[in-house]
C-alpha atoms as a PDB file:
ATOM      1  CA  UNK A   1      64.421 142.246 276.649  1.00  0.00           C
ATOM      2  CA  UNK A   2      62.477 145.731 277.216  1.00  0.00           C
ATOM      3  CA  UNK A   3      63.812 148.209 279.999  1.00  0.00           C
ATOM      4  CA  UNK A   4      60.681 147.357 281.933  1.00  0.00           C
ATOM      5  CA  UNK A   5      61.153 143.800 281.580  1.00  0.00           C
ATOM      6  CA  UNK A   6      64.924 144.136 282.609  1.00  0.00           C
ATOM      7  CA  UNK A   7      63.974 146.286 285.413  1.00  0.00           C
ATOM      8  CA  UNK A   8      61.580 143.657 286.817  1.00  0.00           C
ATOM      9  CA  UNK A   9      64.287 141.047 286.743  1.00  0.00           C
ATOM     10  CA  UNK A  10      66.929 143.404 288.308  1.00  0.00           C
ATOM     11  CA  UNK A  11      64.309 144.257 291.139  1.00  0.00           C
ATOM     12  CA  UNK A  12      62.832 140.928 291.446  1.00  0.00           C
ATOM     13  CA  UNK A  13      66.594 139.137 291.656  1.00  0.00           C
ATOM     14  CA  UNK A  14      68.100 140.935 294.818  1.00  0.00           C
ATOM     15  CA  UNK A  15      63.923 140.109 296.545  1.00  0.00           C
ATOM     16  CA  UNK A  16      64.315 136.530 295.706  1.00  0.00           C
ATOM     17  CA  UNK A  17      67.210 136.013 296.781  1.00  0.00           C
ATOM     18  CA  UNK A  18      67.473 138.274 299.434  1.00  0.00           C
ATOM     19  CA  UNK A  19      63.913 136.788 301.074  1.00  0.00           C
ATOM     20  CA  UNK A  20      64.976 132.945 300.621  1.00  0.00           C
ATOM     21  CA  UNK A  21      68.539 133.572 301.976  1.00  0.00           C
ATOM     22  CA  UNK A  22      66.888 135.600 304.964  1.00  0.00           C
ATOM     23  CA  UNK A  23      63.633 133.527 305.671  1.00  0.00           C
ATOM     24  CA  UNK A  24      63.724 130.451 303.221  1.00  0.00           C
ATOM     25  CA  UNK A  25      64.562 126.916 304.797  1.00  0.00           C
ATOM     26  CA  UNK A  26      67.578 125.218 303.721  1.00  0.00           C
ATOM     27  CA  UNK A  27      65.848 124.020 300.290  1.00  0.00           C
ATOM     28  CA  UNK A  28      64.982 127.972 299.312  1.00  0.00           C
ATOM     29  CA  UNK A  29      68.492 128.665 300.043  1.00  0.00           C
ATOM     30  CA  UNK A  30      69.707 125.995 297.722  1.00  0.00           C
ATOM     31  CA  UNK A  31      67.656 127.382 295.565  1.00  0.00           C
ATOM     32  CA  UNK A  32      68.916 131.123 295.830  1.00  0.00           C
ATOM     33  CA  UNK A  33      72.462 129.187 295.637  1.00  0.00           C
ATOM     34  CA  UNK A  34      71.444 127.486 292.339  1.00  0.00           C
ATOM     35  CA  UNK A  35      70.884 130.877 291.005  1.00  0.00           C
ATOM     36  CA  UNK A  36      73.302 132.525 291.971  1.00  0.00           C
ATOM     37  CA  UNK A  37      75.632 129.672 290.306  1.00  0.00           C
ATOM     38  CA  UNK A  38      73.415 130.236 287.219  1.00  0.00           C
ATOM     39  CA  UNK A  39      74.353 134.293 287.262  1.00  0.00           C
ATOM     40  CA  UNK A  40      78.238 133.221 287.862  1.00  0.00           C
ATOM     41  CA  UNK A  41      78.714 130.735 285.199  1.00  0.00           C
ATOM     42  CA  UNK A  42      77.219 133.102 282.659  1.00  0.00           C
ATOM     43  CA  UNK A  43      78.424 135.943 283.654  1.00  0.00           C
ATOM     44  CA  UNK A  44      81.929 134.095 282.985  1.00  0.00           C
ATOM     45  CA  UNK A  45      80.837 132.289 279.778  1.00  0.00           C
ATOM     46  CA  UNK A  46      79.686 135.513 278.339  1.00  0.00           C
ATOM     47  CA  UNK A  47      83.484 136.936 278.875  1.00  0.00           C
ATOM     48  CA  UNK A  48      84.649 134.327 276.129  1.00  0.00           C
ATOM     49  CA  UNK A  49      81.433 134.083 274.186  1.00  0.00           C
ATOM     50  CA  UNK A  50      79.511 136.854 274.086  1.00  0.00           C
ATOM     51  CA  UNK A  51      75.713 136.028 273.527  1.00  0.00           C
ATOM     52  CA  UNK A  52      74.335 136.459 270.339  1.00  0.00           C
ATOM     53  CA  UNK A  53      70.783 134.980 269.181  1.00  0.00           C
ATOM     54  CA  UNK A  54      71.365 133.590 266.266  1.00  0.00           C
ATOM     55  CA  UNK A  55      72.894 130.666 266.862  1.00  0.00           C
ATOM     56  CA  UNK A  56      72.975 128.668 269.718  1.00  0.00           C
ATOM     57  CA  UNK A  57      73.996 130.709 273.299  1.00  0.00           C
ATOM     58  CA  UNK A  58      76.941 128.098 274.443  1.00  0.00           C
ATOM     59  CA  UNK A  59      76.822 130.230 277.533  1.00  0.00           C
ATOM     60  CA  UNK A  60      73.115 130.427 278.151  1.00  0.00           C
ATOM     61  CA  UNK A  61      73.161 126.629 277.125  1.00  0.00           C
ATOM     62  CA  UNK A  62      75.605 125.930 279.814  1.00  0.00           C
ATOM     63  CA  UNK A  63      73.664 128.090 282.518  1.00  0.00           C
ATOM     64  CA  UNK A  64      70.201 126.378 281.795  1.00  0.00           C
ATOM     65  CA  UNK A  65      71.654 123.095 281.839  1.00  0.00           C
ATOM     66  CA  UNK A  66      73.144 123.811 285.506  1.00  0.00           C
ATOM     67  CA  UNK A  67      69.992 125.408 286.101  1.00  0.00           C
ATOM     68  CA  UNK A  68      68.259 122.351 285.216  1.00  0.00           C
ATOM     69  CA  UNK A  69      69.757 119.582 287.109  1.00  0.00           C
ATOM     70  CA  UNK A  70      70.407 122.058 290.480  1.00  0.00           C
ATOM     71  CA  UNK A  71      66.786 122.501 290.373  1.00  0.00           C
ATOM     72  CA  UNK A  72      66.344 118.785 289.244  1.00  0.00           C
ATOM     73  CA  UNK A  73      67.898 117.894 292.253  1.00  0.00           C
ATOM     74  CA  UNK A  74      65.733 119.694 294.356  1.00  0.00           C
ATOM     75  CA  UNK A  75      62.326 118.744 293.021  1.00  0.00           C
ATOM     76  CA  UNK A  76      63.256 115.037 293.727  1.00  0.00           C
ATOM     77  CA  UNK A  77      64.982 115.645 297.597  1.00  0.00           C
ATOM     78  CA  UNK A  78      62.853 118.703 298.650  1.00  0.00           C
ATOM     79  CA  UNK A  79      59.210 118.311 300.370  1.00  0.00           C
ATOM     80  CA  UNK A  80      58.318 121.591 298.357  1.00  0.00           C
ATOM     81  CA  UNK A  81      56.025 122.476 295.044  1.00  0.00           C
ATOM     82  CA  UNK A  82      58.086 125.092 293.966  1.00  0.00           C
ATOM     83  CA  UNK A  83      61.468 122.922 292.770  1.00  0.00           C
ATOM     84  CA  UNK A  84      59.238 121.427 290.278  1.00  0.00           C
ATOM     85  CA  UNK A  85      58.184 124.004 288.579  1.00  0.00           C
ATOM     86  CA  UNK A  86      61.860 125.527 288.624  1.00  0.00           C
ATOM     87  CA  UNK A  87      62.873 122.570 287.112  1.00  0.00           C
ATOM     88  CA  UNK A  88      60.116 122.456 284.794  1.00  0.00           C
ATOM     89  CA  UNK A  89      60.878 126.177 283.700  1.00  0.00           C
ATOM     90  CA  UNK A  90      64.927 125.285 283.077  1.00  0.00           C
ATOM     91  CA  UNK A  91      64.164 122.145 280.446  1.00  0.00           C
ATOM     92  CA  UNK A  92      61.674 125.146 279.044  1.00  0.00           C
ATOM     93  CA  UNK A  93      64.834 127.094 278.615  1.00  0.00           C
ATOM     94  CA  UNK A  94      66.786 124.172 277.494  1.00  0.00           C
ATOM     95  CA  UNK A  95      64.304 123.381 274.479  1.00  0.00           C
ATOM     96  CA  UNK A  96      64.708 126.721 273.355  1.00  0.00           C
ATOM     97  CA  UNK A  97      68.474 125.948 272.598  1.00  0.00           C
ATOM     98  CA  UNK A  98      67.639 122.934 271.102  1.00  0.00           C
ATOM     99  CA  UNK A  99      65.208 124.337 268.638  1.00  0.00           C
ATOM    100  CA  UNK A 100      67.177 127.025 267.528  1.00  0.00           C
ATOM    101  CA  UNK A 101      69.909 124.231 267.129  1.00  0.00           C
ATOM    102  CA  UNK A 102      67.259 122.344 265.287  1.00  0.00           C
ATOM    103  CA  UNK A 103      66.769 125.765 262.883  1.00  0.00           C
ATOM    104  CA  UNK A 104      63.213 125.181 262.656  1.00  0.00           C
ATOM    105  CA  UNK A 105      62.873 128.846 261.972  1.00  0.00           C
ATOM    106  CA  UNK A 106      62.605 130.739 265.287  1.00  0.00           C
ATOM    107  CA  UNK A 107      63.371 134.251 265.358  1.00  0.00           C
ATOM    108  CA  UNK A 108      66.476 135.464 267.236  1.00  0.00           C
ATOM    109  CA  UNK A 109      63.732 137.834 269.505  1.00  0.00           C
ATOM    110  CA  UNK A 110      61.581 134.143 270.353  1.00  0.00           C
ATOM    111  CA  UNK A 111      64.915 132.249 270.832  1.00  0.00           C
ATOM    112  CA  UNK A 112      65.588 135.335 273.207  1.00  0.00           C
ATOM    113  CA  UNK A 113      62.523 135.324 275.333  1.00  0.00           C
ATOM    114  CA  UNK A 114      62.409 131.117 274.924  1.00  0.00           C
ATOM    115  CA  UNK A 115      64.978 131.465 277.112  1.00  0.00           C
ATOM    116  CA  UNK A 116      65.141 134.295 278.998  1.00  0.00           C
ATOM    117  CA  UNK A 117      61.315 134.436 279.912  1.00  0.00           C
ATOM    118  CA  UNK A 118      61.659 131.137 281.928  1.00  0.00           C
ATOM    119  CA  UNK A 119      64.419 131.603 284.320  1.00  0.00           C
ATOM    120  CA  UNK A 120      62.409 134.907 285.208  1.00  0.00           C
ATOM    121  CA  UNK A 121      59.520 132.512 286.197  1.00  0.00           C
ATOM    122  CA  UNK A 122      61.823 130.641 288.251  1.00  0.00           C
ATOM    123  CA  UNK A 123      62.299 133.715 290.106  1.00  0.00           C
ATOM    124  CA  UNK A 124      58.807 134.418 291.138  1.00  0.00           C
ATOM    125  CA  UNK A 125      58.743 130.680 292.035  1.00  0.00           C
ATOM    126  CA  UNK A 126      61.319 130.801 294.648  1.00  0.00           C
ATOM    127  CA  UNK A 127      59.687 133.806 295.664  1.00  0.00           C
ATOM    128  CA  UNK A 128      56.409 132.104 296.245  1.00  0.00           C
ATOM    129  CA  UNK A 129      57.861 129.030 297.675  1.00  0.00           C
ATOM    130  CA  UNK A 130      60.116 131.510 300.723  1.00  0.00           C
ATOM    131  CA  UNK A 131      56.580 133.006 301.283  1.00  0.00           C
ATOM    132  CA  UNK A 132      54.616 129.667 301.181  1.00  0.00           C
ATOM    133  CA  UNK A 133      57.653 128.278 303.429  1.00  0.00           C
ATOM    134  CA  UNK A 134      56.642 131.391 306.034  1.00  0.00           C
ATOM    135  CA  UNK A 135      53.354 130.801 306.284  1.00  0.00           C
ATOM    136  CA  UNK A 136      53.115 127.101 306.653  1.00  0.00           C
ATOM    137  CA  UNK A 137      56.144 127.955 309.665  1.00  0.00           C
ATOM    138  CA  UNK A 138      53.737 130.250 311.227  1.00  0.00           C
ATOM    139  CA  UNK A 139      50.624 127.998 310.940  1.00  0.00           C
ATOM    140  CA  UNK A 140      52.347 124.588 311.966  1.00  0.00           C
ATOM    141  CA  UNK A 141      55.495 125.766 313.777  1.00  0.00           C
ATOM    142  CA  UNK A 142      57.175 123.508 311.211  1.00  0.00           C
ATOM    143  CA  UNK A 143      58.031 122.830 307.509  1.00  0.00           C
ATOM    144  CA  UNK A 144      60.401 119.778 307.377  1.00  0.00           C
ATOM    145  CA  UNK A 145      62.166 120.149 303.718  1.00  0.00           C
ATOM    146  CA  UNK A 146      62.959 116.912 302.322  1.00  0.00           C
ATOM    147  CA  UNK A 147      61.524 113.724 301.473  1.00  0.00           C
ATOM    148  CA  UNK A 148      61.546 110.964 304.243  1.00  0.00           C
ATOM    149  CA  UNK A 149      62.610 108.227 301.708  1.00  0.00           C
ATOM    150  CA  UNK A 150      63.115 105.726 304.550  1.00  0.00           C
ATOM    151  CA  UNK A 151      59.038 105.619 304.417  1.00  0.00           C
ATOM    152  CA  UNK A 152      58.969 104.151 300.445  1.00  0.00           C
ATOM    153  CA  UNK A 153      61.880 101.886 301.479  1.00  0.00           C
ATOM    154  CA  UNK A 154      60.049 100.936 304.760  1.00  0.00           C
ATOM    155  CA  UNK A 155      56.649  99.814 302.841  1.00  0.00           C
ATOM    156  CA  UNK A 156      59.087  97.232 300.693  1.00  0.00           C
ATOM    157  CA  UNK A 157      60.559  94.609 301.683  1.00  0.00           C
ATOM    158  CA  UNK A 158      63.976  92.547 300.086  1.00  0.00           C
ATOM    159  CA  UNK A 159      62.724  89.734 297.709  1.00  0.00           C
ATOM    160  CA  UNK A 160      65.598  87.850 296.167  1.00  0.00           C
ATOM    161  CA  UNK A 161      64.331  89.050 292.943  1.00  0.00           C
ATOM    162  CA  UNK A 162      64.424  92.832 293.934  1.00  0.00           C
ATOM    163  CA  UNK A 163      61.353  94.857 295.540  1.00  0.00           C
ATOM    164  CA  UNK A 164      58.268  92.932 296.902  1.00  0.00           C
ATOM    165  CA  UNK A 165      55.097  94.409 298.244  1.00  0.00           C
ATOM    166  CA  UNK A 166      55.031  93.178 302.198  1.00  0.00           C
ATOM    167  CA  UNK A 167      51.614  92.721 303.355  1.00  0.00           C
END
């Protein structure tokens, strides 16, 4: 990563985080707190493994796969846009470990951004979502953030033989 790219990250990091803990509901902060897990796990993997490209990252691995499901999680339970493409942009990172696992001839510097490029992405996504989160506050008064799964239960009804359409 270029010093302008690694600038952008370090500035956009502390704003994304900052912004979502500060005027995010409680899915943005989960969010914030699934990155900030990210930063601590590799931060500590890289003390035993330092990263090199390559091979396969064991510590980046690690961090993409927490990534992954933390933001999995929250695309599935959260009434916002934004967890998607997070967790979208972590099984991006992930198949960057698994094709320089696969050696299929990828260039340490394209393993490198494969993975690096899409957790930056995530960033600007929680960004957006903490500023779409503000606005549709100040329009409706009211964002609820997550899914009312009692509805999808509600519209079925208990048939012996598992889930029946009632009329």
């Amino acid at each position: 990563m270029g010093e302008t790219e690694r600038l952008a990250f370090f500035l956009l990091l502390p704003l994304s985080l900052a912004l979502a803990a500060w005027k995010g509901g409680v899915p943005e902060r989960l969010g914030a707190l699934v990155i900030v897990v990210m930063a601590v796990v590799q931060w500590i993997a890289i003390l035993f493994d330092p990263s090199e490209f390559v091979s396969v990252d064991p510590a980046s691995l690690i961090t993409d796969a927490v990534g992954a499901v933390g933001f999995g999680i929250l695309a599935v339970q959260a009434r916002r846009i934004w967890p998607i493409w997070a967790a979208s942009l972590q099984l991006l990172s992930l198949s960057a470990h698994f094709a320089r696992w696969a050696d299929i001839g990828v260039p340490p510097f394209v393993y490198a951004l494969m993975r690096g490029a899409p957790t930056f992405l995530v960033l600007i996504a929680l960004l957006l979502g903490t500023i779409l989160h503000m606005m549709r506050l100040k329009r409706h008064g009211a964002d609820p953030s997550w899914q009312d799964w009692s509805r999808a239960r509600a519209a079925y009804g208990r048939h012996p033989q598992g889930f029946s359409r009632r009329s």
